[in-house]
N, C-alpha and C. Protein backbone atom coordinates (compact mmCIF):
# COMPACT_ATOMS: atom_id res chain seq x y z
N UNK A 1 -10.26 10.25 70.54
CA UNK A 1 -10.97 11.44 70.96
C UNK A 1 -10.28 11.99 72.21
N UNK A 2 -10.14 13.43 72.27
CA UNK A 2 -9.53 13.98 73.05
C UNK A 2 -10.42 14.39 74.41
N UNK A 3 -9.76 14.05 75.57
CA UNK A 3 -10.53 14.58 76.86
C UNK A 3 -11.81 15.94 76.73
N UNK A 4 -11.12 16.92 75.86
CA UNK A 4 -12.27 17.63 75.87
C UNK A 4 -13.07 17.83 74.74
N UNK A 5 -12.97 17.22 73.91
CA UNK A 5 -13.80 16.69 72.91
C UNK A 5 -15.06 15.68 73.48
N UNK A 6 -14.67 14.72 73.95
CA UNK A 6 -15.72 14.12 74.73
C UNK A 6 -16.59 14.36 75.69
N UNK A 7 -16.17 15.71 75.79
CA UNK A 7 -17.14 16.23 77.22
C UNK A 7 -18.28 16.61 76.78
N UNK A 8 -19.15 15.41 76.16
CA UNK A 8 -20.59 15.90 76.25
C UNK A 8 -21.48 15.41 77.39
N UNK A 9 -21.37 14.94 77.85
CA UNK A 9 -22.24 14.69 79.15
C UNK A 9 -22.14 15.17 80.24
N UNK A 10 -22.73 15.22 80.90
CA UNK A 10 -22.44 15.75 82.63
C UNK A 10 -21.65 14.89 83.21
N UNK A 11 -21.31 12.82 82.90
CA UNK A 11 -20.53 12.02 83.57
C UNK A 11 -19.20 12.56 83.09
N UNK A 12 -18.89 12.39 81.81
CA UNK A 12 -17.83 13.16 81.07
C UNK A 12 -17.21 14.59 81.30
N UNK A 13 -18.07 15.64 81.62
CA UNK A 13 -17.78 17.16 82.34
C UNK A 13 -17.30 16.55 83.49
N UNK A 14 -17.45 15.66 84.16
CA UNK A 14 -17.30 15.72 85.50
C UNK A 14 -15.71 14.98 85.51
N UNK A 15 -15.82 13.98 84.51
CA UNK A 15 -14.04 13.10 84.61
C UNK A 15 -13.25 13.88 84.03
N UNK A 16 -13.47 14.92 82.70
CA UNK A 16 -12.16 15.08 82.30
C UNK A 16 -12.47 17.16 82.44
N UNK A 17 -13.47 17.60 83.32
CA UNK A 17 -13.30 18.95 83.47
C UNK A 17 -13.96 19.46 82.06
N UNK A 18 -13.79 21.25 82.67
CA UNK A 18 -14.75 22.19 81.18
C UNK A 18 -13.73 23.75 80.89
N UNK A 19 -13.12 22.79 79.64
CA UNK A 19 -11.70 23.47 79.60
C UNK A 19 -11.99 25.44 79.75
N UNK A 20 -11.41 26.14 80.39
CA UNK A 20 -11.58 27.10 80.87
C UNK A 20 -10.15 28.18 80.38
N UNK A 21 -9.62 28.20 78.74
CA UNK A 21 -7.93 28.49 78.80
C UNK A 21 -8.30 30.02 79.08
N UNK A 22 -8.98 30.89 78.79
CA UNK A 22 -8.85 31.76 79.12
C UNK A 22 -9.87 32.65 80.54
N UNK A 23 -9.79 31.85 81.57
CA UNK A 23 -10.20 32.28 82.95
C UNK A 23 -9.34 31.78 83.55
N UNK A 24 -8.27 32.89 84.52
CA UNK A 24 -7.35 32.14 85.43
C UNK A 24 -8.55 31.42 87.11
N UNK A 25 -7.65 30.95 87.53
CA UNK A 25 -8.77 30.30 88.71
C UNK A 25 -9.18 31.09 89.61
N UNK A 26 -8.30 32.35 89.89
CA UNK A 26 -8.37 33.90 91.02
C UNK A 26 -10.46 33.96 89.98
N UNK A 27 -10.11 34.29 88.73
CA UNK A 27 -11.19 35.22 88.04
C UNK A 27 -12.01 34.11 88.09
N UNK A 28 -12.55 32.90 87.95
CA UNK A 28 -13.09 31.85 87.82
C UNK A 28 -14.09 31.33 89.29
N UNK A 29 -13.22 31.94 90.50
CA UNK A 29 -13.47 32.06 91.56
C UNK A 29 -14.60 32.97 92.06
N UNK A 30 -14.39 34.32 91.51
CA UNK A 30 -14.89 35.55 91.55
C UNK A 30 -16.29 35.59 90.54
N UNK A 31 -16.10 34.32 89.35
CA UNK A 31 -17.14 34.33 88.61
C UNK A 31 -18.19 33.23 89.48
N UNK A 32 -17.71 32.49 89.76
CA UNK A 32 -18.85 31.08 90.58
C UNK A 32 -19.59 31.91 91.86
N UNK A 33 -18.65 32.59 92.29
CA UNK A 33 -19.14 33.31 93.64
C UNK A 33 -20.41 34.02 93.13
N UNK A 34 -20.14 35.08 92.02
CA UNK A 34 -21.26 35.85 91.51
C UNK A 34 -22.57 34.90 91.03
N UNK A 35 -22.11 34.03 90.40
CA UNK A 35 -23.27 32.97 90.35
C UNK A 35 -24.28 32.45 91.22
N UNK A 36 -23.47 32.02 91.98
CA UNK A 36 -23.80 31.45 93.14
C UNK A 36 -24.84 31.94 93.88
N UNK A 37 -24.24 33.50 94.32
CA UNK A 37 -25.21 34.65 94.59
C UNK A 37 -26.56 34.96 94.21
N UNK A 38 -26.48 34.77 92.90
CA UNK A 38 -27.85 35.15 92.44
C UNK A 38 -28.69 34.23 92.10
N UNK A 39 -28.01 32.79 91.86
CA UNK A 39 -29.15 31.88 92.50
C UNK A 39 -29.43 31.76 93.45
N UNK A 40 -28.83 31.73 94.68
CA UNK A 40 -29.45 31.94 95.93
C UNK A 40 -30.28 32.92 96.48
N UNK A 41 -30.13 33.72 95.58
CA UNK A 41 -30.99 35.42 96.34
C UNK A 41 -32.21 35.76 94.71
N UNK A 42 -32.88 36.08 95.25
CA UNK A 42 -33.81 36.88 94.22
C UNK A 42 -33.71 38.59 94.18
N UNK A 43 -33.86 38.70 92.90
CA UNK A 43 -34.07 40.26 92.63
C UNK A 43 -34.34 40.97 93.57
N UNK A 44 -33.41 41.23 94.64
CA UNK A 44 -33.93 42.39 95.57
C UNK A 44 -33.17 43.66 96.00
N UNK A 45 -33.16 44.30 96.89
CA UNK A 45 -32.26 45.59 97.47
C UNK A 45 -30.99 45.15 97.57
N UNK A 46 -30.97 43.64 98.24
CA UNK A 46 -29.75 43.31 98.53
C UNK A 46 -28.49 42.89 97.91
N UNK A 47 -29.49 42.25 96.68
CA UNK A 47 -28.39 41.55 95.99
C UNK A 47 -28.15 42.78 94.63
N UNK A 48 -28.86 44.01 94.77
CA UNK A 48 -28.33 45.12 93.66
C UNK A 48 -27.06 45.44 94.91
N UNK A 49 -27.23 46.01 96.17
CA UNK A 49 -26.24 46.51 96.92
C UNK A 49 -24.87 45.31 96.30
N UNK A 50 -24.78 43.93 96.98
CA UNK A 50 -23.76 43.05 97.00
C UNK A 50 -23.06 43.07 95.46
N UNK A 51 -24.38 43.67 94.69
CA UNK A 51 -23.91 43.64 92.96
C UNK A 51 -22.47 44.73 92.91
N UNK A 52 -22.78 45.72 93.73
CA UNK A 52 -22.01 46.98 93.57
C UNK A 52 -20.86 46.91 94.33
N UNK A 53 -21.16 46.30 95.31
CA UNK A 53 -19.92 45.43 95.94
C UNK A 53 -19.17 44.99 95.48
N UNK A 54 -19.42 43.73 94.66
CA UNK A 54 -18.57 42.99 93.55
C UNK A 54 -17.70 43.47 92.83
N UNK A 55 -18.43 44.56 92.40
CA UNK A 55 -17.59 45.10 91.29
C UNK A 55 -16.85 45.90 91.40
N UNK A 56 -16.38 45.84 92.70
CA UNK A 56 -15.22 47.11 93.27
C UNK A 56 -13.91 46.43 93.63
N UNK A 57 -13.34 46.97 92.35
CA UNK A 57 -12.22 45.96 92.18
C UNK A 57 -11.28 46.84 91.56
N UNK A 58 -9.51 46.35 91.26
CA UNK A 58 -8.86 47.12 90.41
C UNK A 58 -9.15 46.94 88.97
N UNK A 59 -8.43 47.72 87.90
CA UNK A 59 -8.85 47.36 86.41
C UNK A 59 -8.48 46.29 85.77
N UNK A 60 -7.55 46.24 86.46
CA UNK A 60 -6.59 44.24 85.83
C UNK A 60 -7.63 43.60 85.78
N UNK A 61 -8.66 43.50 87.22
CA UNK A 61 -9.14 42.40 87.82
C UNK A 61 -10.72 42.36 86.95
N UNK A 62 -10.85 43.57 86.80
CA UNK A 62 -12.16 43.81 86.08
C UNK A 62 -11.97 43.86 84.69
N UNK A 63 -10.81 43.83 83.89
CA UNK A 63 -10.65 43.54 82.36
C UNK A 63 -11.06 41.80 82.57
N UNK A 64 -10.07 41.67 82.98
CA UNK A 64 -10.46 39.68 83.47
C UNK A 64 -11.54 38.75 83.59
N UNK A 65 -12.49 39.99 84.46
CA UNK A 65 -13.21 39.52 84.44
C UNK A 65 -14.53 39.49 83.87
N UNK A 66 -14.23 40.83 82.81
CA UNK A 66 -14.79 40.93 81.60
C UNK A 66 -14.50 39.48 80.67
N UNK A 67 -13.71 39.61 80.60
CA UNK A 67 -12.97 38.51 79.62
C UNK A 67 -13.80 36.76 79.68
N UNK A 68 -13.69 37.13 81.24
CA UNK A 68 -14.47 35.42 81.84
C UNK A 68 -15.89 35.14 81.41
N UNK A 69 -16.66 36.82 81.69
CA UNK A 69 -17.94 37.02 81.52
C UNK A 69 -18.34 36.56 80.13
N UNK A 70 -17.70 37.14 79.45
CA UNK A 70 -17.83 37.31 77.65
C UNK A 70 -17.58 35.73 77.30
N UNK A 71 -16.64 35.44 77.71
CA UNK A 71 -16.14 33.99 77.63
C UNK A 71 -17.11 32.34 77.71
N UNK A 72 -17.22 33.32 78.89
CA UNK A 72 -18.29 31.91 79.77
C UNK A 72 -19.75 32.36 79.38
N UNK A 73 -20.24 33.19 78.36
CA UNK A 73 -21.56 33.91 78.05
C UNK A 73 -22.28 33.95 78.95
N UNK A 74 -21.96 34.67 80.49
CA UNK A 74 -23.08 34.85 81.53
C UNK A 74 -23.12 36.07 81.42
N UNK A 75 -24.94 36.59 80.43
CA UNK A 75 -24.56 37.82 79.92
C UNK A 75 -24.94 39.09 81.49
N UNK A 76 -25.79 38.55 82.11
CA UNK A 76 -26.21 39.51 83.31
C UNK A 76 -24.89 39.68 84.10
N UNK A 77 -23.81 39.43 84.28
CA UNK A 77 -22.31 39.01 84.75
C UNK A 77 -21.71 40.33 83.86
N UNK A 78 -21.78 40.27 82.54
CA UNK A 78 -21.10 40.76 81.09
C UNK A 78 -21.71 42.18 81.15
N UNK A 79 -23.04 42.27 81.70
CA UNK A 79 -23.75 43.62 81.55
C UNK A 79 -23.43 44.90 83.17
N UNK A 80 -23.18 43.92 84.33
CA UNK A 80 -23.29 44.44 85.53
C UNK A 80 -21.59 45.07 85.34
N UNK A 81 -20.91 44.10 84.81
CA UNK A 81 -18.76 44.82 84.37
C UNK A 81 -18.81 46.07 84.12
N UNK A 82 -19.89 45.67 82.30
CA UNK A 82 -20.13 47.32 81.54
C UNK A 82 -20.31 48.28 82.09
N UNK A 83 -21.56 48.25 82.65
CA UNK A 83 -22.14 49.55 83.44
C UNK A 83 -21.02 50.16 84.78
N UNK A 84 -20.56 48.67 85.44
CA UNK A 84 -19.40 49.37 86.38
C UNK A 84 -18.49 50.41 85.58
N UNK A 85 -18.07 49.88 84.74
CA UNK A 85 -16.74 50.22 83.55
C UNK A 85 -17.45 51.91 82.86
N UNK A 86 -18.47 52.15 82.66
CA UNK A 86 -18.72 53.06 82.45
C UNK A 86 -19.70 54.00 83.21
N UNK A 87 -19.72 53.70 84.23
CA UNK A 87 -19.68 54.33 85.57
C UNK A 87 -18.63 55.26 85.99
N UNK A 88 -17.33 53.97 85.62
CA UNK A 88 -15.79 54.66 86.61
C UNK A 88 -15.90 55.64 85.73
N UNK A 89 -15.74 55.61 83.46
CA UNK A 89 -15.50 56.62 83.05
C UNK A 89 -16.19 58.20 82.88
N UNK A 90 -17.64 57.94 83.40
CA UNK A 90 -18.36 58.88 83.23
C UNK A 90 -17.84 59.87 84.31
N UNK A 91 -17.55 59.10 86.16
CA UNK A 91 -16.80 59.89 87.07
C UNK A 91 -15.68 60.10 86.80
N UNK A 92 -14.81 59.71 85.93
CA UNK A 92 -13.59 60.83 85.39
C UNK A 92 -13.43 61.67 84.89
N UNK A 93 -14.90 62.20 83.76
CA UNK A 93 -15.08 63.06 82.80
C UNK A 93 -15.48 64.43 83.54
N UNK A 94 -16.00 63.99 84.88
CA UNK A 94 -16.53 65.21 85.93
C UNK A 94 -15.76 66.08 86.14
């Protein structure tokens, strides 16, 4: 059995890792942070502001991290990209 084949447990996640091939560690970084965030904070003014924050980024960085979102199924992550992403295009159409 292969290292990540065996990763069913949390002792096992923890010895051989939670294979990640398509999140580089820059985007992986940027995804834990966002996590992180919103367990620590509840639904409020602040953490919509820090939301909008986040997501001000170039398009490389925000295809990526689409990619991570979709990837890693953190869909509130996957939904806050979208709306950025069609935000930027609606202010181009102006």
């Amino acid at each position: 059995m292969t290292p990540r084949a065996s990763c069913s447990t949390r002792v096992s996640c923890a010895e051989f890792g939670i294979p990640t091939p398509n999140v580089s560690s820059a985007i992986l970084v940027k995804v834990l942070g966002y996590c992180k965030k919103h367990v620590e904070s509840s639904k409020d003014e602040h953490l919509t502001a820090w939301d909008a924050e986040f997501v001000i980024m170039d398009k490389s960085m925000l295809l990526d991290l689409t990619v991570a979102a979709n990837y890693l199924d953190i869909k509130d992550l996957l939904e806050l990209i979208c709306q950025a992403v069609a935000t930027r295009v609606l202010r181009r159409l102006d």
